[in-house]
C-alpha atoms as a PDB file:
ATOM      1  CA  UNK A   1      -4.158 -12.552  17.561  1.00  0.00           C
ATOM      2  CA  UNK A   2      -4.830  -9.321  17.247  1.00  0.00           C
ATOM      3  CA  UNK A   3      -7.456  -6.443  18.437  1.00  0.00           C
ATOM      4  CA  UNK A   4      -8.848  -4.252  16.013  1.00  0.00           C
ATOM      5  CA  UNK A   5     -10.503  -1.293  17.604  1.00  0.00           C
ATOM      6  CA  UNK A   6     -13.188   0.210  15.480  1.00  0.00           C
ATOM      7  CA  UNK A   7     -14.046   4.353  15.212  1.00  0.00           C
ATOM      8  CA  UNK A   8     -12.957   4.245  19.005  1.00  0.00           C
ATOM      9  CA  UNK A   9     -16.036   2.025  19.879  1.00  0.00           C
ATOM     10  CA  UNK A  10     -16.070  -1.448  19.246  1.00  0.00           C
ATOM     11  CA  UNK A  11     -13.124  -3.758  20.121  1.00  0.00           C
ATOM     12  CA  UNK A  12     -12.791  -7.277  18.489  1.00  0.00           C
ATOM     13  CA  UNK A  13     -10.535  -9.962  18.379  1.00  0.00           C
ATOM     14  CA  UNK A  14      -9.057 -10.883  15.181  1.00  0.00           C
ATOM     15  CA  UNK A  15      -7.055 -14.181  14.116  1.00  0.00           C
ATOM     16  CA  UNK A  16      -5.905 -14.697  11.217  1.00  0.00           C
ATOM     17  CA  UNK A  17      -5.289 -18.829  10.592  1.00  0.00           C
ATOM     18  CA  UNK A  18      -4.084 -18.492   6.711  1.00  0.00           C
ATOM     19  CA  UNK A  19      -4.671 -15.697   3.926  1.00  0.00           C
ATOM     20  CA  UNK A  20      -8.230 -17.811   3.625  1.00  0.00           C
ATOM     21  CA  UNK A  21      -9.761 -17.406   6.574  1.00  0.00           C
ATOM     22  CA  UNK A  22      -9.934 -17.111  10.884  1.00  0.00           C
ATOM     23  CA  UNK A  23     -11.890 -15.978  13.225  1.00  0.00           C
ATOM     24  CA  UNK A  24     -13.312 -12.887  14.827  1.00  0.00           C
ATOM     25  CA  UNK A  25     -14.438 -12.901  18.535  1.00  0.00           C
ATOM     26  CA  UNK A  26     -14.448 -16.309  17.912  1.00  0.00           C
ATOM     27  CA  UNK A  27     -16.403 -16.467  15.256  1.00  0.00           C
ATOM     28  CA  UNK A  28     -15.476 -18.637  12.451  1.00  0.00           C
ATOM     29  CA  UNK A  29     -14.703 -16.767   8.426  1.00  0.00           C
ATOM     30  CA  UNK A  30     -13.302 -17.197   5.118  1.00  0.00           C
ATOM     31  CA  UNK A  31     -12.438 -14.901   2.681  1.00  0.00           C
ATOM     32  CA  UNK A  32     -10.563 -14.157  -0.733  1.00  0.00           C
ATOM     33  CA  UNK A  33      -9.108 -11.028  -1.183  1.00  0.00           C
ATOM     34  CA  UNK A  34      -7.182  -9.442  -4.289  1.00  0.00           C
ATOM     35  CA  UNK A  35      -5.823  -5.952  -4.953  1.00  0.00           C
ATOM     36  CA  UNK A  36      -7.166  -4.165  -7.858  1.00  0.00           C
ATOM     37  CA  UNK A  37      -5.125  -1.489  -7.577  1.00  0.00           C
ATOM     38  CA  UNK A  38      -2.643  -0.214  -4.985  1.00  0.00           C
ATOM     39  CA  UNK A  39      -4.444  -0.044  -1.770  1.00  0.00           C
ATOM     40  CA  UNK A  40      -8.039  -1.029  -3.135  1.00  0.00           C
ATOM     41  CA  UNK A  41      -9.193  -4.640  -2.732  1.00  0.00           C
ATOM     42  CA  UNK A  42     -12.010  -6.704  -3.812  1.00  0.00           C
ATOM     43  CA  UNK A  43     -12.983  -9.104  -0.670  1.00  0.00           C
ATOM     44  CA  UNK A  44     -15.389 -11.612  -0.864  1.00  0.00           C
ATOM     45  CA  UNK A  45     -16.330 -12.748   2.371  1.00  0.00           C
ATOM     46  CA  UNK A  46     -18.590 -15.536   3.843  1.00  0.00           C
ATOM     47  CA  UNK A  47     -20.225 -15.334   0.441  1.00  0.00           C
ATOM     48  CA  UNK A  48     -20.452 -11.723   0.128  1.00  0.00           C
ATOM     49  CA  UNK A  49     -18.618  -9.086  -1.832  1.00  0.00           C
ATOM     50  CA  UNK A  50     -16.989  -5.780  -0.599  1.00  0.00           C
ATOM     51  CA  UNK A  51     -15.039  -3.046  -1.879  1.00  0.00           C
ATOM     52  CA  UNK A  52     -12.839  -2.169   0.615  1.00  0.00           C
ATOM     53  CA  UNK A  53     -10.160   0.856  -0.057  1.00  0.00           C
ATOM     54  CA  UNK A  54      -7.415   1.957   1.935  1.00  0.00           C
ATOM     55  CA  UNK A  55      -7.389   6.024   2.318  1.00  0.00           C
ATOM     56  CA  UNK A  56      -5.015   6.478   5.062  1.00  0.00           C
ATOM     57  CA  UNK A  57      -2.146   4.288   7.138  1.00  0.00           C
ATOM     58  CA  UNK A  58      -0.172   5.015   9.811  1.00  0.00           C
ATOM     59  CA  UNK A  59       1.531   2.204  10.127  1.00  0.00           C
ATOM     60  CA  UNK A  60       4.009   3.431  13.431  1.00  0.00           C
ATOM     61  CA  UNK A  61       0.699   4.458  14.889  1.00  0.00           C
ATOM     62  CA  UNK A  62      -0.505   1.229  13.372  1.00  0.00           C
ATOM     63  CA  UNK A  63      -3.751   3.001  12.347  1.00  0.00           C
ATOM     64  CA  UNK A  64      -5.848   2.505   9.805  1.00  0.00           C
ATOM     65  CA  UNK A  65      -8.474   4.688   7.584  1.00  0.00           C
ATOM     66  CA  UNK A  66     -10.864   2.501   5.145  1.00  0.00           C
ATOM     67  CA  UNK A  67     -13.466   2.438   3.146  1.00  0.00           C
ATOM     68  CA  UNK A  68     -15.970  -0.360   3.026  1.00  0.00           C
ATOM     69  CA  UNK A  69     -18.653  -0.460   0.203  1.00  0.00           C
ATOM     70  CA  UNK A  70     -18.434   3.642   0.593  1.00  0.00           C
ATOM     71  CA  UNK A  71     -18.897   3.545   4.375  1.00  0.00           C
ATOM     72  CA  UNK A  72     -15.388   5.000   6.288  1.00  0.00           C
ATOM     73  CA  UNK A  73     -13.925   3.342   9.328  1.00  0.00           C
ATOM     74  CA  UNK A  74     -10.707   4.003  11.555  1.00  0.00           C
ATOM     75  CA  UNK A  75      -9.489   1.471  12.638  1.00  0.00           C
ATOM     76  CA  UNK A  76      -6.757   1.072  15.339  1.00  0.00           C
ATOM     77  CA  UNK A  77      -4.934  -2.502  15.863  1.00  0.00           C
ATOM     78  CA  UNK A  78      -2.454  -3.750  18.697  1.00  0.00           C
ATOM     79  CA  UNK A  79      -0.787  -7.129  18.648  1.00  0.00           C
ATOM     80  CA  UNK A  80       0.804  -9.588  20.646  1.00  0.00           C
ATOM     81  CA  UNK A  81       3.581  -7.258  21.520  1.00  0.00           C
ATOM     82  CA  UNK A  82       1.448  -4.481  22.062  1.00  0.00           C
ATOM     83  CA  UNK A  83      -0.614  -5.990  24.917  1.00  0.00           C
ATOM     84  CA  UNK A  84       2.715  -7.531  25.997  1.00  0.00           C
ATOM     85  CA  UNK A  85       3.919  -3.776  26.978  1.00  0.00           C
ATOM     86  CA  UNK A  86       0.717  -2.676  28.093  1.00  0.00           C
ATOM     87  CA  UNK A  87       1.087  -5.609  30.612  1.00  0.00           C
ATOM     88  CA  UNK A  88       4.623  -4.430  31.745  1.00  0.00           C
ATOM     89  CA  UNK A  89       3.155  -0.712  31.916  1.00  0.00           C
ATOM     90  CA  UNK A  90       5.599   0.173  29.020  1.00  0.00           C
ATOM     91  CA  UNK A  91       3.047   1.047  26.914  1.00  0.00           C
ATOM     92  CA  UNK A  92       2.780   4.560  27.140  1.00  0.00           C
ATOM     93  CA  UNK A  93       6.728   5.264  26.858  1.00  0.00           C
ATOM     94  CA  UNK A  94       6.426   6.829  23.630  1.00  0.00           C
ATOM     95  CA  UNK A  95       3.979   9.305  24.809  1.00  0.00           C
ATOM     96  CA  UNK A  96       6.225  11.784  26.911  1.00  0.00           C
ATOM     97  CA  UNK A  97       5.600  15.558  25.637  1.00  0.00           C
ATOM     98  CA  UNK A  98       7.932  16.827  23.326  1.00  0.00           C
ATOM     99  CA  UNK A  99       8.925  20.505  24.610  1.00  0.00           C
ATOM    100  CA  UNK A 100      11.739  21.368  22.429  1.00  0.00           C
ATOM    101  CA  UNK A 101      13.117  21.378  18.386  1.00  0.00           C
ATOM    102  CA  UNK A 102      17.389  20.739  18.363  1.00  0.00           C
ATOM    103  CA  UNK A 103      19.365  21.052  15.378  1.00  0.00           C
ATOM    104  CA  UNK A 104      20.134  17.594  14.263  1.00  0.00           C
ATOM    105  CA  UNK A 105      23.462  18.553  12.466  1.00  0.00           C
ATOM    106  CA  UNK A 106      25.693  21.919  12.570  1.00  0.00           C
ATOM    107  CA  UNK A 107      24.258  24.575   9.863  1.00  0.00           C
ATOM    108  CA  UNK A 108      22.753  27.740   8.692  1.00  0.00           C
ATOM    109  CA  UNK A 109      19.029  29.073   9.842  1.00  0.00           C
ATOM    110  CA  UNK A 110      17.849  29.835   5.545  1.00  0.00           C
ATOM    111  CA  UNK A 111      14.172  30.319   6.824  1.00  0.00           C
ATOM    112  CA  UNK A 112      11.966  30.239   9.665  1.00  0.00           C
ATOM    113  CA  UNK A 113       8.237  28.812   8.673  1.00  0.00           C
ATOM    114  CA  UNK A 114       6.191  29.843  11.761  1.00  0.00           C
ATOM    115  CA  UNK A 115       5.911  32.285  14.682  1.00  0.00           C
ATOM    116  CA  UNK A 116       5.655  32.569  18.114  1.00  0.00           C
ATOM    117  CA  UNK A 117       2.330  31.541  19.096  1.00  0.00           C
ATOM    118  CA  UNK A 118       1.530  29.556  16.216  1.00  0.00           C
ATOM    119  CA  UNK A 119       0.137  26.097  16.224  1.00  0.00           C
ATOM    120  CA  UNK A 120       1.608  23.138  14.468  1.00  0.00           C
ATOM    121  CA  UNK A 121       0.608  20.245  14.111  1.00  0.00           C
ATOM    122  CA  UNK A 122       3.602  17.103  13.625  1.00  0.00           C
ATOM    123  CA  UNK A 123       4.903  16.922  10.320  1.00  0.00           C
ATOM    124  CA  UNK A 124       4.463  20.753   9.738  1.00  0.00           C
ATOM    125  CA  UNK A 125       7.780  22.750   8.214  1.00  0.00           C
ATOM    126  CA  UNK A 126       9.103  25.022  11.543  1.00  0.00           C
ATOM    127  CA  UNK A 127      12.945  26.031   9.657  1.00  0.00           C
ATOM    128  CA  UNK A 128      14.729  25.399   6.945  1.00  0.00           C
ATOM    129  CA  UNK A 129      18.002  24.404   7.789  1.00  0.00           C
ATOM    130  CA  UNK A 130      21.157  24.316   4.910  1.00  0.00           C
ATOM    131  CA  UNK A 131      23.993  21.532   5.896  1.00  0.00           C
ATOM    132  CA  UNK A 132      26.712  20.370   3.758  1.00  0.00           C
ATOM    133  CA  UNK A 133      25.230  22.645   1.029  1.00  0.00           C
ATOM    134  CA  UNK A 134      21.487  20.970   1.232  1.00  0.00           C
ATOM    135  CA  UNK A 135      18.337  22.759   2.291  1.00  0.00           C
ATOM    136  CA  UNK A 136      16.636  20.502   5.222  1.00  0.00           C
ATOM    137  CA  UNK A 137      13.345  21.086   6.131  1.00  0.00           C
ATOM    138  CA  UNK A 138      12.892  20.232  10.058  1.00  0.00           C
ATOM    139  CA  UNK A 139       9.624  19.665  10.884  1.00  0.00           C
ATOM    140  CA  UNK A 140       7.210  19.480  13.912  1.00  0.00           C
ATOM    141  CA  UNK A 141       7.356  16.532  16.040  1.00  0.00           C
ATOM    142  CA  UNK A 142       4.210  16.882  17.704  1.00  0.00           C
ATOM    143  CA  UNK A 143       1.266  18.866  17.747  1.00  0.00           C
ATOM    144  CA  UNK A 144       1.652  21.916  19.687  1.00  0.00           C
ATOM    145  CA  UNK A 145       2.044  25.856  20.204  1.00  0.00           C
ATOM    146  CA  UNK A 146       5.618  27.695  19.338  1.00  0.00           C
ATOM    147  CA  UNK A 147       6.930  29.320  22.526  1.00  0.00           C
ATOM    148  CA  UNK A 148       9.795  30.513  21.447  1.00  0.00           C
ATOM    149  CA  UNK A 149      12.318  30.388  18.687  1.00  0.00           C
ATOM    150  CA  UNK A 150      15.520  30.700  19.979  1.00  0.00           C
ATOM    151  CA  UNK A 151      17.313  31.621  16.365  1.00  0.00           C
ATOM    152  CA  UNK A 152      17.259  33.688  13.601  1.00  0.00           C
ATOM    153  CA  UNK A 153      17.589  33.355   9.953  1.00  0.00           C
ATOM    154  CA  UNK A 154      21.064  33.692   8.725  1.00  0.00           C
ATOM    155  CA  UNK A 155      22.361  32.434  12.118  1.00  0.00           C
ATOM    156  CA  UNK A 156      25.078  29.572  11.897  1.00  0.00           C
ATOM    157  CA  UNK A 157      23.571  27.032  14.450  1.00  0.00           C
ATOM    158  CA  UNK A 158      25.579  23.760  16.132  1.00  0.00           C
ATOM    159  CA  UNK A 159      24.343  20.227  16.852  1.00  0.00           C
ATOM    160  CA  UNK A 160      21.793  19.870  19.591  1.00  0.00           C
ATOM    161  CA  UNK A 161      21.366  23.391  19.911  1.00  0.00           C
ATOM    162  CA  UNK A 162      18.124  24.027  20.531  1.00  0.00           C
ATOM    163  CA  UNK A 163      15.768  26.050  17.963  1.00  0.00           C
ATOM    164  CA  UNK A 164      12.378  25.993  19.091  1.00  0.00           C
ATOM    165  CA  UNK A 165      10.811  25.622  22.313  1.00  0.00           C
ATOM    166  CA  UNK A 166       6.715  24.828  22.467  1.00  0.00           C
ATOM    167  CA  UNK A 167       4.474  25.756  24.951  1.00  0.00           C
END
């Protein structure tokens, strides 16, 4: 089973008996459904046909962007195991603030990508960082404001050291 949260409204419950068919909220379906393309599908359902197209996936988040017949939804889905640590309280584990960048090998500081007082968001550049003559880009883990940068480009910088510190 799973449950399929909808544009942060609606919740429903979703099982899925065989690639044919289920039920949702206990409501009985079939379906066929056949990529047309990578990430676009053509699903006919309880006699009627949809486009449906997949514009965004997170699938660690597992979180969903789609468009329907033109119409976008977000769509957010949790499974057995899901509810299972929600149950235990373990749910929110992966949530703890992230307050500090560390160098994740020894190397050289080739370029700094922000400021002091900027805002990232995760997955933004912060440094470039040359190891074992190869440029890696470190970026952002979470969304947040740069502190402070505790380096300086040229500097030689050790494992774990730390490089940036958010606010």
């Amino acid at each position: 089973m799973l449950k399929v949260k909808v544009n942060n409204k609606n919740e429903h419950q979703v099982v899925l008996d065989s690639s044919t068919g289920g039920t949702i909220d206990g409501t009985e379906f079939s379906w066929d459904i056949a990529e047309v393309k990578n990430g676009s599908f053509h699903v006919i359902k309880d006699a009627k046909s949809y486009t449906l197209e997949v514009i965004k996936a997170d699938h660690a988040e597992k979180s969903f962007l789609v468009s329907v017949n033109g119409n976008k939804y977000q769509l957010q889905v949790k499974d057995k195991y899901d509810e299972l640590l929600k149950s235990l309280g373990l749910d929110n584990m992966n949530a703890s603030k992230v307050n500090e960048i560390k160098a994740p090998m020894p190397g050289l500081v080739l370029d700094l990508r922000v400021s002091e007082g900027d805002k990232v968001q995760k997955g933004d550049p912060v440094l470039v960082l040359e190891a074992m003559k190869m440029e890696n880009i470190i970026k952002s883990p979470t969304d947040g404001t740069i502190k402070k940068i505790n380096v300086k480009k040229g500097v030689a910088v050790e494992k774990n050291q730390v490089l940036v510190n958010f606010a």
